[in-house]
PDB file of N, CA and C in Angstrom:
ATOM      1  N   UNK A   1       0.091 -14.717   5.304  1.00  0.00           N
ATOM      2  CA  UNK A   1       0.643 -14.209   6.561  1.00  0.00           C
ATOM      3  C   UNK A   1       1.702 -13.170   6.235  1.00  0.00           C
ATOM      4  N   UNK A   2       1.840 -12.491   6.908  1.00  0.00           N
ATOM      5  CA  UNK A   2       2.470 -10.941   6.494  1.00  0.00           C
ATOM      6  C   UNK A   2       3.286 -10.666   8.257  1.00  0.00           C
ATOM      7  N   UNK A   3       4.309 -10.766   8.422  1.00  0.00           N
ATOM      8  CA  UNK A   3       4.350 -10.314   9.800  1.00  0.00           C
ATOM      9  C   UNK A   3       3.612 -10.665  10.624  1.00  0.00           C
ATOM     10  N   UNK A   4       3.351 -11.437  11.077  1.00  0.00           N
ATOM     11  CA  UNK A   4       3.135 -12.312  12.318  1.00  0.00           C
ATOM     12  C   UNK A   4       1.206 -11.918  12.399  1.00  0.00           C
ATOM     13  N   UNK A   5       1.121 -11.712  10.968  1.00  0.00           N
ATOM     14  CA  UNK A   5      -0.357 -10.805  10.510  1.00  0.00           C
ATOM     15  C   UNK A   5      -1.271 -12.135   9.357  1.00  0.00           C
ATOM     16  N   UNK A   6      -2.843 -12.604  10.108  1.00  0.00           N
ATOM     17  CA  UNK A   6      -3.197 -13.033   8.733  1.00  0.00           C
ATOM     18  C   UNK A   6      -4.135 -11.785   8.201  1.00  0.00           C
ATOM     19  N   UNK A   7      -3.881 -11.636   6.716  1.00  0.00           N
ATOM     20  CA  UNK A   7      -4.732 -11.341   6.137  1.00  0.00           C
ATOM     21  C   UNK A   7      -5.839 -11.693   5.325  1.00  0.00           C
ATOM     22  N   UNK A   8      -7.094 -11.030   5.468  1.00  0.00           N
ATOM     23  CA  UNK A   8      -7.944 -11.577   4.808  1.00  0.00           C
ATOM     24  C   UNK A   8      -9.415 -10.570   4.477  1.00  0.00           C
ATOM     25  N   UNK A   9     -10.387 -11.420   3.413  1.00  0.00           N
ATOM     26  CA  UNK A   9     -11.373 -10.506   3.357  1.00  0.00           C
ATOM     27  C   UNK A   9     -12.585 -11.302   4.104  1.00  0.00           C
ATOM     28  N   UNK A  10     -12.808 -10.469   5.064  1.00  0.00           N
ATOM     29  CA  UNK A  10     -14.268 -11.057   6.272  1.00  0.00           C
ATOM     30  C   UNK A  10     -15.745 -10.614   5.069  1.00  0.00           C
ATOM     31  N   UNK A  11     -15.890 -11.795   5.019  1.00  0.00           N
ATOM     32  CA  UNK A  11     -16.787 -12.268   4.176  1.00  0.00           C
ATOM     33  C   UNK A  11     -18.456 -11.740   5.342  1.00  0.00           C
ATOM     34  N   UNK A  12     -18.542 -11.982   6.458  1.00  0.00           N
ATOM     35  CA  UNK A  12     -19.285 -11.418   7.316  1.00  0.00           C
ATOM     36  C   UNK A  12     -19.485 -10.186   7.680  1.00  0.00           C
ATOM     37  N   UNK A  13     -18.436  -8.977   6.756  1.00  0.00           N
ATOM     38  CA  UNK A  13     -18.429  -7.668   7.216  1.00  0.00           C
ATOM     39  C   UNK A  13     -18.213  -7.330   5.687  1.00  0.00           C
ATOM     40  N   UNK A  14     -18.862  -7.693   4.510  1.00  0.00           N
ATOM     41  CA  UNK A  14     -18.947  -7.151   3.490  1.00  0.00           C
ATOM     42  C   UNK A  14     -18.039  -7.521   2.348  1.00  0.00           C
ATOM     43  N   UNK A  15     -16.959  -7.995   2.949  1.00  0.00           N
ATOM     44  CA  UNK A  15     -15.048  -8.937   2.217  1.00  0.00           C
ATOM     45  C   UNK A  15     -15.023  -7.579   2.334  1.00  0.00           C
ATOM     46  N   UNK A  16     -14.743  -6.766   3.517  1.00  0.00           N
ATOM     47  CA  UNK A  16     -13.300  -5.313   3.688  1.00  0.00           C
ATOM     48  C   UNK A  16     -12.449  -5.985   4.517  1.00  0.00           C
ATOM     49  N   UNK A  17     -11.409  -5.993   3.813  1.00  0.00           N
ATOM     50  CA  UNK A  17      -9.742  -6.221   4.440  1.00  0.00           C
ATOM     51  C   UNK A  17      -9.324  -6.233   6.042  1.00  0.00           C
ATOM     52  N   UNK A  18      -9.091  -7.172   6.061  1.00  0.00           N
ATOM     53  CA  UNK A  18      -8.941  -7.692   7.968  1.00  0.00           C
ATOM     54  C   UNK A  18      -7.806  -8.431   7.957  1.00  0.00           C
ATOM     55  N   UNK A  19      -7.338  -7.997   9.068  1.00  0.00           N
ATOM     56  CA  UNK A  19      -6.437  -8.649   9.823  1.00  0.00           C
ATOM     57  C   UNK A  19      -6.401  -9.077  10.978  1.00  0.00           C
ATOM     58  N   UNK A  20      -5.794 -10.185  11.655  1.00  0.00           N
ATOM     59  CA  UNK A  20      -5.576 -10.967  12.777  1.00  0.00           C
ATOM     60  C   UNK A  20      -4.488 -11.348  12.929  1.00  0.00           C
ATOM     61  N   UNK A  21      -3.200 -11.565  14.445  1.00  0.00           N
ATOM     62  CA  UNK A  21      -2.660 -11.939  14.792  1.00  0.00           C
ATOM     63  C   UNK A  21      -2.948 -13.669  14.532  1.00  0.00           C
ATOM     64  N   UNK A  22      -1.348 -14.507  14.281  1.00  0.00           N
ATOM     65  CA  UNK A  22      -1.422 -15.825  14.082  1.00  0.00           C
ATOM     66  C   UNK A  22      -2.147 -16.446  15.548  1.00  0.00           C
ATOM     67  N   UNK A  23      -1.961 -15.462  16.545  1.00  0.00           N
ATOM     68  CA  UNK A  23      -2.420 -16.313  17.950  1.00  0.00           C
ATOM     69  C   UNK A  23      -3.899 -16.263  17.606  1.00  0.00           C
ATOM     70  N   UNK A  24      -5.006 -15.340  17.117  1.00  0.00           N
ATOM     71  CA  UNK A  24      -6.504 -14.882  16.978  1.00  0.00           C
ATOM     72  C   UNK A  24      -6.548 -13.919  18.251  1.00  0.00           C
ATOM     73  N   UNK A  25      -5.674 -12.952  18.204  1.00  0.00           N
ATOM     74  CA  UNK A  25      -6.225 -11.610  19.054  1.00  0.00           C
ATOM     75  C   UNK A  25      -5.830 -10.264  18.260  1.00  0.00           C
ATOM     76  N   UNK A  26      -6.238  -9.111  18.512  1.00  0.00           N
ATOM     77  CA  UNK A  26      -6.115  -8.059  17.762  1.00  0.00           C
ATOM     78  C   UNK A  26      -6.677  -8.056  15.944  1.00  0.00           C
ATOM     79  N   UNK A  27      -8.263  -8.664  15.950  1.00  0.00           N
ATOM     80  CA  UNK A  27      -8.553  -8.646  15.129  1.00  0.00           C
ATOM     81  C   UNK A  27      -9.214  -7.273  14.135  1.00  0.00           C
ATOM     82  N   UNK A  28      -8.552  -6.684  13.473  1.00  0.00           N
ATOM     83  CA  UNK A  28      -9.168  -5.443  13.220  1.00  0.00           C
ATOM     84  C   UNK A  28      -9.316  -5.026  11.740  1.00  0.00           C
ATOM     85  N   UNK A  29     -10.358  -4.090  11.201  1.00  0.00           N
ATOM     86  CA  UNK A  29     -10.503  -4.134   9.664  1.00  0.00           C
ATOM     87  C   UNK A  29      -9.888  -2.523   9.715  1.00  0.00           C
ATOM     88  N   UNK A  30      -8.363  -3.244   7.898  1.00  0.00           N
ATOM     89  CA  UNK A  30      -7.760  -2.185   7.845  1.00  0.00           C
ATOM     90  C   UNK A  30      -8.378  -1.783   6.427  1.00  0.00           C
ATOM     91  N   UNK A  31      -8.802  -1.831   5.796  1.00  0.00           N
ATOM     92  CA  UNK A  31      -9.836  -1.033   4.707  1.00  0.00           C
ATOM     93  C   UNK A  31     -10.863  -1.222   4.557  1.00  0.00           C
ATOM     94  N   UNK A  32     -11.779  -0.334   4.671  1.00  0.00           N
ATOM     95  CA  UNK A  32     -13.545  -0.411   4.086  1.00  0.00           C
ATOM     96  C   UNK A  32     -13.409  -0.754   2.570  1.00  0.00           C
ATOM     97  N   UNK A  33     -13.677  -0.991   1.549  1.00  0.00           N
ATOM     98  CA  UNK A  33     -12.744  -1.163   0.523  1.00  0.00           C
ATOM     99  C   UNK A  33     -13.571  -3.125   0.632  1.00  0.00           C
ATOM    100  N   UNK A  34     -14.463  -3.149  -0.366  1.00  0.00           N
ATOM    101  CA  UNK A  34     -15.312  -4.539  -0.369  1.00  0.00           C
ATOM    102  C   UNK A  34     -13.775  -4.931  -1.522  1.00  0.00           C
ATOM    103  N   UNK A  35     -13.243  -6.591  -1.003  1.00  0.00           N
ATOM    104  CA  UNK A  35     -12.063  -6.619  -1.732  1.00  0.00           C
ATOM    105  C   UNK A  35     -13.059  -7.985  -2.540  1.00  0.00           C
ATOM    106  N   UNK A  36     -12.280  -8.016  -3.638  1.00  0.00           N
ATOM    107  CA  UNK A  36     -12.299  -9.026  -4.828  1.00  0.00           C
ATOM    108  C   UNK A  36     -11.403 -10.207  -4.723  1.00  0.00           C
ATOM    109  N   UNK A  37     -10.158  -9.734  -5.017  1.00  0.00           N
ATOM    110  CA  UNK A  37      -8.867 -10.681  -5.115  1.00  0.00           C
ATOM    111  C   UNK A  37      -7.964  -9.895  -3.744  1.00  0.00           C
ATOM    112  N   UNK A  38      -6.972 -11.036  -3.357  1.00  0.00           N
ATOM    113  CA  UNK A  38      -6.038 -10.554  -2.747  1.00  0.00           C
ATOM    114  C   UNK A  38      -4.681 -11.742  -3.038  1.00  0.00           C
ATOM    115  N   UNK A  39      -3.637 -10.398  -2.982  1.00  0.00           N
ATOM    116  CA  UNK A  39      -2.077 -11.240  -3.196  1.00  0.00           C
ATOM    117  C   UNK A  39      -1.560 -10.757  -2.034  1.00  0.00           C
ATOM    118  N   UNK A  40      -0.430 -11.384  -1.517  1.00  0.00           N
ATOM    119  CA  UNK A  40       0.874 -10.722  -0.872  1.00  0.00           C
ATOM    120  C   UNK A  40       2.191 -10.835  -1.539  1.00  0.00           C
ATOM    121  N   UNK A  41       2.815  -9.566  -2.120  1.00  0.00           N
ATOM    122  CA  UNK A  41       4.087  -9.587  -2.418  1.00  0.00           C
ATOM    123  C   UNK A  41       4.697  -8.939  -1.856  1.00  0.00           C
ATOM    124  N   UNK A  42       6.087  -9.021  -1.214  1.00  0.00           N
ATOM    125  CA  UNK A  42       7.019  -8.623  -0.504  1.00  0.00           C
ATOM    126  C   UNK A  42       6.883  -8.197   0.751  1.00  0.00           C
ATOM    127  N   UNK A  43       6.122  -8.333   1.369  1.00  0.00           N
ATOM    128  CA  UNK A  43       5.329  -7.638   2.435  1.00  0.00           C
ATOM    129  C   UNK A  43       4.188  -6.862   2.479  1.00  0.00           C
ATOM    130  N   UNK A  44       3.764  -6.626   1.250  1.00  0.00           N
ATOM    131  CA  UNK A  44       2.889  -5.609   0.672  1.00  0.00           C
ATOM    132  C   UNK A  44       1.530  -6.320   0.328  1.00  0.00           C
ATOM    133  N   UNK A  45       0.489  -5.497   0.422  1.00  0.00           N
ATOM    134  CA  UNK A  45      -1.281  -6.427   0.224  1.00  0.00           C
ATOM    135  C   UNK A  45      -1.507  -5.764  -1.032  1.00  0.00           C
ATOM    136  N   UNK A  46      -1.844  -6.189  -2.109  1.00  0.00           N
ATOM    137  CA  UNK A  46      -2.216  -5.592  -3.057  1.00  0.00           C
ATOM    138  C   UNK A  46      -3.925  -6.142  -3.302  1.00  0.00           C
ATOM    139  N   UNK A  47      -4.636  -5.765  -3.716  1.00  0.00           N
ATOM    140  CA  UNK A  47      -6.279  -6.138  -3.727  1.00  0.00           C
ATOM    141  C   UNK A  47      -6.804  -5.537  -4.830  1.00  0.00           C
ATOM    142  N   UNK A  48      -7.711  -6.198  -5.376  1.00  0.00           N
ATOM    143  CA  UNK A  48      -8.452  -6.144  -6.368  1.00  0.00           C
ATOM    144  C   UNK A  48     -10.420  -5.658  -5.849  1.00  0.00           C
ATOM    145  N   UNK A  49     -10.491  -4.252  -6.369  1.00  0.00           N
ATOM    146  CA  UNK A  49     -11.770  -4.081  -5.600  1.00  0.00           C
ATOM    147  C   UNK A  49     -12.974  -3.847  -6.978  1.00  0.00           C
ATOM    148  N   UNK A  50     -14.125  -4.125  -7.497  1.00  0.00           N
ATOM    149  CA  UNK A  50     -14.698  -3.974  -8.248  1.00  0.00           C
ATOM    150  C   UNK A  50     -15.491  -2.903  -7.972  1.00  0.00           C
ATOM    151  N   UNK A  51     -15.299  -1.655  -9.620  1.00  0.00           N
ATOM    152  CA  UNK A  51     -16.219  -0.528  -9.581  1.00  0.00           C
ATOM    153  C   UNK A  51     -17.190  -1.211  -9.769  1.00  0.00           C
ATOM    154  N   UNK A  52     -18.214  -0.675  -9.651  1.00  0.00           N
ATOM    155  CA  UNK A  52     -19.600  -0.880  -9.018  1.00  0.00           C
ATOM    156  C   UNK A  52     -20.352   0.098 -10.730  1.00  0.00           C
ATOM    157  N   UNK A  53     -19.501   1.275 -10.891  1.00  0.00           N
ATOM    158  CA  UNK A  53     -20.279   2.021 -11.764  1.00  0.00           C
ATOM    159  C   UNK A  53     -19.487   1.848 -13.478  1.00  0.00           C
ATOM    160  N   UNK A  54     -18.628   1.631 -13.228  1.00  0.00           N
ATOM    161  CA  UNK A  54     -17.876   0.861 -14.553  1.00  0.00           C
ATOM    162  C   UNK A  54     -17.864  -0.537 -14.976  1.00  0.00           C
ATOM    163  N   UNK A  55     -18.130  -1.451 -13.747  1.00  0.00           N
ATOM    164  CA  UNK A  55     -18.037  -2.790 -14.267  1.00  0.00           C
ATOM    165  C   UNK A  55     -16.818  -3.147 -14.219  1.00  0.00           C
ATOM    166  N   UNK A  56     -15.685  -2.251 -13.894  1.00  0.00           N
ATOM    167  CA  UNK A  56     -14.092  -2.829 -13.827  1.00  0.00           C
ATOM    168  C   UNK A  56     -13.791  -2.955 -12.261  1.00  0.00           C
ATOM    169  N   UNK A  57     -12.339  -3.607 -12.641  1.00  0.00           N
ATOM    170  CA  UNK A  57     -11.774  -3.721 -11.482  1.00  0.00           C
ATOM    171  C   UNK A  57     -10.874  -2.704 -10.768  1.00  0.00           C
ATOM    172  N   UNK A  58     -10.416  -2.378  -9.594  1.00  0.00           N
ATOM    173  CA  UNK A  58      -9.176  -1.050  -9.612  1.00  0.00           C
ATOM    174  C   UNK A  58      -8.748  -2.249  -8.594  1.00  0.00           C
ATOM    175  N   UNK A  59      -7.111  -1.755  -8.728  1.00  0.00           N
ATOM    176  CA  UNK A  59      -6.179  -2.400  -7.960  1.00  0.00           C
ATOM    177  C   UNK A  59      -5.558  -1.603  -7.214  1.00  0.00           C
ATOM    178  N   UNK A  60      -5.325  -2.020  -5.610  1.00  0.00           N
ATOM    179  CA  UNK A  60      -4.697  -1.336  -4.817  1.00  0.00           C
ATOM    180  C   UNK A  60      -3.230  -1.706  -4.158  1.00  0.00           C
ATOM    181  N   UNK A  61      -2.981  -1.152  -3.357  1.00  0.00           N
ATOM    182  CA  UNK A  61      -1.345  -1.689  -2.407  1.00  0.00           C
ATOM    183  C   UNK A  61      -1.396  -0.949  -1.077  1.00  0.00           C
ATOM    184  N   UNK A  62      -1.570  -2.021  -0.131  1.00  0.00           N
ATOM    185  CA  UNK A  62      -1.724  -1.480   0.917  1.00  0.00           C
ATOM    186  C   UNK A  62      -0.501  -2.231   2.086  1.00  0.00           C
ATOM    187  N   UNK A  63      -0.142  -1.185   3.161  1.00  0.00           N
ATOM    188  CA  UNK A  63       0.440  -1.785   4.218  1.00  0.00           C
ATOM    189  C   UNK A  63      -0.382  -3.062   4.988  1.00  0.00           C
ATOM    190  N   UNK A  64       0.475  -3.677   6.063  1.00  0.00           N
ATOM    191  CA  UNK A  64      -0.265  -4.911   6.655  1.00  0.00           C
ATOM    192  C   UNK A  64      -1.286  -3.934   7.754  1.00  0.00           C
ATOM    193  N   UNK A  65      -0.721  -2.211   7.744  1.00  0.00           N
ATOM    194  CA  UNK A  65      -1.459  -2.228   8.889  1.00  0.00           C
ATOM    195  C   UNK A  65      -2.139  -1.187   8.740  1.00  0.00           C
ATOM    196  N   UNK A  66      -2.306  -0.951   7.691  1.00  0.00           N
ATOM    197  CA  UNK A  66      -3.552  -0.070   6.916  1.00  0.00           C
ATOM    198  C   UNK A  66      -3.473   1.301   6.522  1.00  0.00           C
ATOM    199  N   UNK A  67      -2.034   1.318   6.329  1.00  0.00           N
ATOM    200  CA  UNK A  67      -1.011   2.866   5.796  1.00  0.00           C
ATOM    201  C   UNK A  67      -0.706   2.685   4.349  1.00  0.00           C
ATOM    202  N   UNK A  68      -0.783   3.915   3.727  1.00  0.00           N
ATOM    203  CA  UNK A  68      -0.032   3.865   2.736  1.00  0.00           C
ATOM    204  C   UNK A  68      -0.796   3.015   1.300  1.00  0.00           C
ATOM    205  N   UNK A  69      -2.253   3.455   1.448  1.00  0.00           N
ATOM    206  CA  UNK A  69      -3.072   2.789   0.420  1.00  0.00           C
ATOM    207  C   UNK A  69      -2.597   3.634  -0.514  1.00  0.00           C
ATOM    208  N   UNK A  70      -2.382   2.629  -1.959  1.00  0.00           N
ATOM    209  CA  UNK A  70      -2.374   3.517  -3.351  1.00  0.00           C
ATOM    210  C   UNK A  70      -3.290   2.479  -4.444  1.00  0.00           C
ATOM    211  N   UNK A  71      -3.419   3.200  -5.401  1.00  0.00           N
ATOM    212  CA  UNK A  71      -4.538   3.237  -6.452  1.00  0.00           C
ATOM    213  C   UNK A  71      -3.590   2.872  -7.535  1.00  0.00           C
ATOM    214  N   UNK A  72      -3.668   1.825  -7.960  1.00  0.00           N
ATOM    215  CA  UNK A  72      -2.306   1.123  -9.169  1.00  0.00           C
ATOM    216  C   UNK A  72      -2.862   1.311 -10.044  1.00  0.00           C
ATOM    217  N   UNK A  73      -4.060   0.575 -10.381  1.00  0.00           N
ATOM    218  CA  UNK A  73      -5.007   0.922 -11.626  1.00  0.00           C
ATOM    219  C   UNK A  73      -6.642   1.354 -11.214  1.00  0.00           C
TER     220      UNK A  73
END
């Protein structure tokens, strides 16, 4: 939970990054981005997405509300 935000990967829409209000309204997907792993630190989503053409992983950091994606590794 992130700000009154759950996050998660909707396993029914591919695992791209979703969010929902704790009540279950305003459910909406904030990255296309098929996720692997997910953490929350400090307020921040960081995700683990697997290349497809390398066989590795890249790691990202994203806002709760789908601003401010960066590319860590």
């Amino acid at each position: 939970i992130v700000s009154d935000w759950i996050v998660y990967a909707n396993a029914g829409d591919g695992n791209k990054l979703y969010r929902i209000k704790e009540d279950g309204t305003l459910k909406e997907c904030i990255s296309e981005d098929s996720i692997f792993m997910l953490s929350i630190q400090n307020g921040q989503i960081y995700y683990e997405t697997p290349d497809d053409m390398q066989a590795e992983k890249e790691l990202y950091r994203i806002e709760v509300d789908g601003s401010g994606k960066t590319k860590i590794y």
